[in-house]
Protein backbone atom coordinates (compact mmCIF):
# COMPACT_ATOMS: atom_id res chain seq x y z
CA UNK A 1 -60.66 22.39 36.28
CA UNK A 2 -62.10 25.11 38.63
CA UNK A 3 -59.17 26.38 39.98
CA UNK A 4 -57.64 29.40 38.10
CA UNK A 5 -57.06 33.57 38.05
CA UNK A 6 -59.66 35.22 39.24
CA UNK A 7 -61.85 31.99 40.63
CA UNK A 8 -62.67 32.37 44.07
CA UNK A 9 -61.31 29.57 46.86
CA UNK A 10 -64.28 27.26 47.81
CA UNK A 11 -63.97 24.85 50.53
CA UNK A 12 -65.95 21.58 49.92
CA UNK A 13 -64.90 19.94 52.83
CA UNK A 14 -65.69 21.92 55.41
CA UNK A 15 -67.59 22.62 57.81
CA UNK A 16 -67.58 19.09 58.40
CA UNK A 17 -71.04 17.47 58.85
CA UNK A 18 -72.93 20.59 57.23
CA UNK A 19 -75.47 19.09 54.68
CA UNK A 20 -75.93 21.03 51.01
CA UNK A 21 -78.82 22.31 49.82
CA UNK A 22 -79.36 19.54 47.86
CA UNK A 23 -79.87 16.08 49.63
CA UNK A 24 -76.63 13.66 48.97
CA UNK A 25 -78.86 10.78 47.58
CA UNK A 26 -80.38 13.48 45.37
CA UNK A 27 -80.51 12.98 41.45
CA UNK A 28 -78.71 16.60 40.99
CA UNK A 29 -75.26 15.15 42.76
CA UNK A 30 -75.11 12.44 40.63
CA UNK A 31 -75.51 14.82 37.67
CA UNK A 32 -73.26 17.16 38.63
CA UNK A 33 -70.42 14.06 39.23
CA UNK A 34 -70.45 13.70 35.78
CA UNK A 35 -67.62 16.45 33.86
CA UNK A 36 -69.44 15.29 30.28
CA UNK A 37 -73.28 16.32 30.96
CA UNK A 38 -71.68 19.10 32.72
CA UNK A 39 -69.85 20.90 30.14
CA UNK A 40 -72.22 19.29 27.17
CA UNK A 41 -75.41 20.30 29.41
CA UNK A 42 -73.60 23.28 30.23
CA UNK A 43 -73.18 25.07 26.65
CA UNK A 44 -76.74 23.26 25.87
CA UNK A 45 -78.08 25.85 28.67
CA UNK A 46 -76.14 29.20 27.50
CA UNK A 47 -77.46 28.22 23.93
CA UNK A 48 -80.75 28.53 25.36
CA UNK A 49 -79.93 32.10 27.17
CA UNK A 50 -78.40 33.27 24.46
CA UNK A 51 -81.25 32.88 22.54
CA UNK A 52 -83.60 35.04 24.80
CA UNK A 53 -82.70 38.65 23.77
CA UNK A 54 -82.72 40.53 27.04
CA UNK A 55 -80.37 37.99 28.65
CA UNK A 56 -78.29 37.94 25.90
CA UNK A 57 -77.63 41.48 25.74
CA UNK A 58 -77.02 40.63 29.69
CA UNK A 59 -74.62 37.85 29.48
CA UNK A 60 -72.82 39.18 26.44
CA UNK A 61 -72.25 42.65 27.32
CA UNK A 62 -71.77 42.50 30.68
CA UNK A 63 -69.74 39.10 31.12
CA UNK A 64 -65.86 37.87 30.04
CA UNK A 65 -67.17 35.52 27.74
CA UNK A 66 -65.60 37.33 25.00
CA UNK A 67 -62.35 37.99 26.27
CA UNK A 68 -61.48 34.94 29.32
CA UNK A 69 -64.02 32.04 28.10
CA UNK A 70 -62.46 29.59 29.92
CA UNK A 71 -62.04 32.00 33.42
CA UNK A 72 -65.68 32.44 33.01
CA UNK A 73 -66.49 28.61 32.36
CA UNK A 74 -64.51 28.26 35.95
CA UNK A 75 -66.42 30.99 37.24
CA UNK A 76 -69.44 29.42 35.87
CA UNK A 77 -69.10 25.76 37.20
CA UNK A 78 -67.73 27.19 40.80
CA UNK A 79 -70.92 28.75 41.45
CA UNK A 80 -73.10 25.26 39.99
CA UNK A 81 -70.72 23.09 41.91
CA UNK A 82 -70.94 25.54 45.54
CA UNK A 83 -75.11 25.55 44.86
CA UNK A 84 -75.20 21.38 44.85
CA UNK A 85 -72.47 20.23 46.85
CA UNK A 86 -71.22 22.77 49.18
CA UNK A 87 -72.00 23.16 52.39
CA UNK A 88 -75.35 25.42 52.93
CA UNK A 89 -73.82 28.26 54.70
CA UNK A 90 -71.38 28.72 51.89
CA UNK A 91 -73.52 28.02 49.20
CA UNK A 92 -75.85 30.93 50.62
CA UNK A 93 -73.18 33.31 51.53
CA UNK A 94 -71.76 32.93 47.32
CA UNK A 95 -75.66 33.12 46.28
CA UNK A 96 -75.82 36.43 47.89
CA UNK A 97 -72.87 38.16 46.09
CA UNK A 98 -73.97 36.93 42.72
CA UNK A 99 -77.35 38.54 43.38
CA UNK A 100 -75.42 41.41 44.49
CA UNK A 101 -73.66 41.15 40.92
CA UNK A 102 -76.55 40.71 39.29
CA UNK A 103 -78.24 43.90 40.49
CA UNK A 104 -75.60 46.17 38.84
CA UNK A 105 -76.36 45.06 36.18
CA UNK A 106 -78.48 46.98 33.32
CA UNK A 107 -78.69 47.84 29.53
CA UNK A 108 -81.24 47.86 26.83
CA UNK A 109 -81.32 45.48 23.99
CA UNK A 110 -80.55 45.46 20.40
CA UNK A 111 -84.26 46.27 19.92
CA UNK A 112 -84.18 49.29 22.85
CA UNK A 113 -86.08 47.53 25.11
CA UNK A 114 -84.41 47.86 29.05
CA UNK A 115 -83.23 44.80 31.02
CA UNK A 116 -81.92 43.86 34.57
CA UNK A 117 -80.42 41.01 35.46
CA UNK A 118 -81.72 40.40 38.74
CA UNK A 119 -85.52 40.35 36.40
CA UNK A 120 -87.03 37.32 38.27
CA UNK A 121 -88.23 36.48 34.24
CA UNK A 122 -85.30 36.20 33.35
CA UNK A 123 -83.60 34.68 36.27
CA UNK A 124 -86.30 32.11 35.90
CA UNK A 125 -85.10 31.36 32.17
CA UNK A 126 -81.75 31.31 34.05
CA UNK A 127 -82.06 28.87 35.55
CA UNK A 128 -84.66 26.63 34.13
CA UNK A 129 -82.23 26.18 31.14
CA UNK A 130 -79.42 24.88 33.53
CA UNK A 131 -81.18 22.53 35.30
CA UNK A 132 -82.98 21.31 31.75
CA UNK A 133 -79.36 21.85 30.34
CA UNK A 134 -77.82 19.42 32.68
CA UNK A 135 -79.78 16.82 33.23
CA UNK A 136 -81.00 16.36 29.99
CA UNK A 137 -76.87 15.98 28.85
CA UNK A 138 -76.74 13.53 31.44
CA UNK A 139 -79.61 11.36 30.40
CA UNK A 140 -78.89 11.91 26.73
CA UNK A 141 -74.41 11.09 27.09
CA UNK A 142 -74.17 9.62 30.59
CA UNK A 143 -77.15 7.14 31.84
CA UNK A 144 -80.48 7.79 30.94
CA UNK A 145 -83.19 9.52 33.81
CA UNK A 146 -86.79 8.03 34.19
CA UNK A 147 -89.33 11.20 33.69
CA UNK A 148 -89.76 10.81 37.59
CA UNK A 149 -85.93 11.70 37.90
CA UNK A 150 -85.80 14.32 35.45
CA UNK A 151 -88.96 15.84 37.22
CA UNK A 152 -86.59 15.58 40.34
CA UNK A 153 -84.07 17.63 39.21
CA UNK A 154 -86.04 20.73 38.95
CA UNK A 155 -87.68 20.50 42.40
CA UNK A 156 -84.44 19.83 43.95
CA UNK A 157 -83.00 22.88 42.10
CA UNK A 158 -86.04 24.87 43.04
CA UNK A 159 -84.79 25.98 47.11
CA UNK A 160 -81.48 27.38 45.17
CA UNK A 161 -83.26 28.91 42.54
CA UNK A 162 -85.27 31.13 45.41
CA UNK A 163 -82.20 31.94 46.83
CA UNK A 164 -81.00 33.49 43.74
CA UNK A 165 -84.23 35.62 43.05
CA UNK A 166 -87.01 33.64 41.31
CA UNK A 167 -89.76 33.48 42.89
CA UNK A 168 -91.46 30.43 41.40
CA UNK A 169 -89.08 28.09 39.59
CA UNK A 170 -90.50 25.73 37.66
CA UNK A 171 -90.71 22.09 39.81
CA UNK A 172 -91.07 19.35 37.13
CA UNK A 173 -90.47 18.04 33.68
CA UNK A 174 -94.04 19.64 32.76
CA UNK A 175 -93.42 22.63 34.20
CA UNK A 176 -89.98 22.83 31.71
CA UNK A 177 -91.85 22.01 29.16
CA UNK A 178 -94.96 25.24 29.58
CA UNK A 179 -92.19 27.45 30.37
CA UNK A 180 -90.11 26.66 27.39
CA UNK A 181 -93.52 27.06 25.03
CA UNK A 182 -93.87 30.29 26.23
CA UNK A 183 -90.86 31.30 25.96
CA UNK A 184 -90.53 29.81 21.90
CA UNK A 185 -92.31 33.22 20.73
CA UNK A 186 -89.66 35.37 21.83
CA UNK A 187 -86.28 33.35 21.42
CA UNK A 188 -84.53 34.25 18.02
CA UNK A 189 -81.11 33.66 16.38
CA UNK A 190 -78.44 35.58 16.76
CA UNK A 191 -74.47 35.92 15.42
CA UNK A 192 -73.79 35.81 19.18
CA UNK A 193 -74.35 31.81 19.13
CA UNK A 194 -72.13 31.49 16.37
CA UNK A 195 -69.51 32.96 18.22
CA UNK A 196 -70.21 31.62 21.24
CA UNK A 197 -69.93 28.04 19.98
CA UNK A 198 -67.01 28.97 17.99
CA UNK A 199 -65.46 29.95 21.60
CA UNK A 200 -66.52 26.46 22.68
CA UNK A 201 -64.89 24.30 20.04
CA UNK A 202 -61.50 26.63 20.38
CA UNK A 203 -61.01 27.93 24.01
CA UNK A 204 -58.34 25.56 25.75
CA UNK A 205 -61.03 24.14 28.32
CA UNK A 206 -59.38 20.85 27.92
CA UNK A 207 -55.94 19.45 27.48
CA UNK A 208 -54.92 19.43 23.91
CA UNK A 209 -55.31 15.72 23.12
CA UNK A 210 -58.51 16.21 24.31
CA UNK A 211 -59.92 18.77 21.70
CA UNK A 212 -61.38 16.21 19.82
CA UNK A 213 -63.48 15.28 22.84
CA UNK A 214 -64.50 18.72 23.68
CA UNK A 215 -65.61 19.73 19.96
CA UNK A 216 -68.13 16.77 20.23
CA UNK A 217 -69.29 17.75 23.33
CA UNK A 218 -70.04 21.02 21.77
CA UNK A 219 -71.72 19.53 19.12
CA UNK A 220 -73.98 17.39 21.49
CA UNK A 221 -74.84 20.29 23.39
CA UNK A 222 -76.03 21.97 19.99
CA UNK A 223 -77.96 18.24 19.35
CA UNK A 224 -80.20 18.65 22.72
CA UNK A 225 -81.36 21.84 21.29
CA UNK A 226 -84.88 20.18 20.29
CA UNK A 227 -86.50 20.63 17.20
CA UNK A 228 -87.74 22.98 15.42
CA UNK A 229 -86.11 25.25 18.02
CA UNK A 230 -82.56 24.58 16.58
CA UNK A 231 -83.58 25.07 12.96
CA UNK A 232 -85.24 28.47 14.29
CA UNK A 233 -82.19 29.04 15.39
CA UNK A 234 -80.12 27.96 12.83
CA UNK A 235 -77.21 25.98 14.73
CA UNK A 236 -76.35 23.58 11.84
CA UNK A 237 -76.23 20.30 10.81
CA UNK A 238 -77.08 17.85 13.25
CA UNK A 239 -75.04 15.40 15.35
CA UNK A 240 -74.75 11.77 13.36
CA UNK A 241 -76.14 8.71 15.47
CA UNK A 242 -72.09 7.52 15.47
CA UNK A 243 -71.37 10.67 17.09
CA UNK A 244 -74.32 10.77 19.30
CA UNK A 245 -72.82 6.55 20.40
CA UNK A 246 -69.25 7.93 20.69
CA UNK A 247 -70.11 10.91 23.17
CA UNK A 248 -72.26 7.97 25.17
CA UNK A 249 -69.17 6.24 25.27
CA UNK A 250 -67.18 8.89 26.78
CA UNK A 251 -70.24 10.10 29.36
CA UNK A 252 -70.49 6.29 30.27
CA UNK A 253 -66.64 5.98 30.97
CA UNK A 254 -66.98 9.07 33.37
CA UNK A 255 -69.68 8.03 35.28
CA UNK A 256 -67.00 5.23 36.43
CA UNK A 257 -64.21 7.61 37.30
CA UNK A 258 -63.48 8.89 40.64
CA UNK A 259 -61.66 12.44 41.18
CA UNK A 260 -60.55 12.50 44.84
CA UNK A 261 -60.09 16.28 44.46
CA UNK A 262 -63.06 17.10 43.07
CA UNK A 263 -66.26 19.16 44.58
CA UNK A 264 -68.37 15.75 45.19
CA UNK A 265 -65.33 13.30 46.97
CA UNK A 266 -65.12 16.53 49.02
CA UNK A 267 -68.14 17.05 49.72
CA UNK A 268 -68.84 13.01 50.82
CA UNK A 269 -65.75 13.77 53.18
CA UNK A 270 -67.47 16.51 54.62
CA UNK A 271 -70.86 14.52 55.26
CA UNK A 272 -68.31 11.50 56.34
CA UNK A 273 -70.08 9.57 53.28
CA UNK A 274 -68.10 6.26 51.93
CA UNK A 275 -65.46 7.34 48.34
CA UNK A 276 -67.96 4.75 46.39
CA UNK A 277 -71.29 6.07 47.81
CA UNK A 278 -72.20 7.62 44.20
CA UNK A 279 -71.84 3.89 43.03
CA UNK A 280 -73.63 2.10 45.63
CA UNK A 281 -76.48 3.95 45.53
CA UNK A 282 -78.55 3.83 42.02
CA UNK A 283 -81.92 5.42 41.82
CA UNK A 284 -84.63 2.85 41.12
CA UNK A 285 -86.16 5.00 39.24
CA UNK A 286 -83.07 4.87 36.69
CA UNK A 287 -83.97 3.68 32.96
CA UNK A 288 -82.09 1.57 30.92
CA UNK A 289 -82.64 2.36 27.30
CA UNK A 290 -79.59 2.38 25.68
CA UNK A 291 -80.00 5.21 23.09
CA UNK A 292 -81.88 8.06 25.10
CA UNK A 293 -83.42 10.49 23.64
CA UNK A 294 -82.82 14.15 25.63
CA UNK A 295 -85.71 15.61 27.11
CA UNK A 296 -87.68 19.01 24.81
């Protein structure tokens, strides 16, 4: 899936013994093993940016998104996969060109107001909305996360988040929640989420018999949006408790696949980890409940 024209090589496996900058038994590598809270948590997350006028204009106008959707997806998920489960030195040497990408980049909004994309503000939103994006999909499609674990996965995202310019990342489930109150004031709708869902549901991200699959995903993502945010926002009807069971389904069945090829086997090769380590080691901290509700 991350392989493609224009995607940079990115060795997982090597050098061999170099840890990540994420901890192995860390609640972010189990998230990221899972393909449905990554692409559901994934759109959940540019939703989010999208909505934030200054990185829109950012993302939209100076991005593929548009015209390569799915090269930029694989962009996308190379640099989220290289951040949690590559080896440090890598992970900081492809942190460093995106900032270097980032700080060519300039424009003014629809409303003439000037932006930068290396803005620590809006780096911040950046990345906040990710890590919210993500592990909220995975608690809400794949196994639920105790607070404690969803608290977690924004401190452990915090030392990457530094790397890639913002200063003071928010650390916990409480400090999601201020940041995305302060935010509320200035997030608006926008045509540009229409069409960026529409991109979603259509671009060939997955194999054909699978469009089915990825359409609900989409529609998911659109679900975690929390109220009365998505009604702000006007993103439509909202996703049926069937639908919502069926998508559980599917993020349940993944949590029990293994892909030898894929960024996390590669990476447990590298640390000389055991193939079933994601299995054998469960946080405690894990709930159980089985009809989640995602994280505001």
């Amino acid at each position: 899936m991350l392989e493609g024209p224009g995607v940079p090589a990115f060795d997982f496996a090597r050098p061999p013994g170099e840890p990540a900058l994420v901890d192995a038994r860390s609640v972010s590598w189990r998230v990221f093993r899972n393909p449905v809270a990554l692409f559901t948590g994934g759109v959940a997350a540019v939703i989010l940016e999208l909505a934030e006028p200054a990185v829109r204009a950012g993302v939209w106008d100076h991005s593929s998104f548009r015209t390569d959707p799915v090269g930029r997806l694989r962009r996308t998920g190379l640099a989220a996969m290289a951040t949690v489960y590559g080896a440090r030195s890598a992970a900081e040497a492809m942190i460093a060109g995106v900032r270097r990408a980032h700080e060519r980049v300039t424009g003014v909004t629809a409303a003439g107001l000037p932006y930068r994309a290396d803005d620590p503000e809006l780096l911040r939103w950046v990345q906040a909305t990710a890590v919210w994006g993500f592990a909220g999909a995975y608690h809400a499609y794949a196994a639920p996360l105790a607070p404690p674990d969803l608290s977690r996965a924004f401190a452990e995202g915090a030392p990457a988040a530094r790397l890639y310019g913002v200063p003071d990342p928010p650390r916990s489930l409480a400090d999601w929640e201020a940041l995305l109150a302060r935010a509320a004031p200035r997030l608006e709708p926008s045509p540009v989420l229409g069409e960026f869902l529409g991109l979603m549901r259509g671009a060939p991200v997955l194999p054909r018999p699978l469009r089915p699959v990825q359409r609900l995903m989409v529609r998911g993502a659109v679900a975690l949006v929390p109220e009365p945010l998505r009604a702000h926002l006007r993103l439509g009807r909202g996703f049926r408790a069937s639908e919502a069971a069926l998508l559980r389904r599917f993020g349940a069945l993944a949590e029990r696949v293994d892909f030898p090829s894929g960024p996390p086997a590669r990476a447990l090769r590298r640390l000389g980890l055991p193939p079933d380590f994601f299995t054998a080691a469960r946080s405690p901290n894990a709930a159980r409940s089985p009809t989640p509700a995602p994280p505001a």
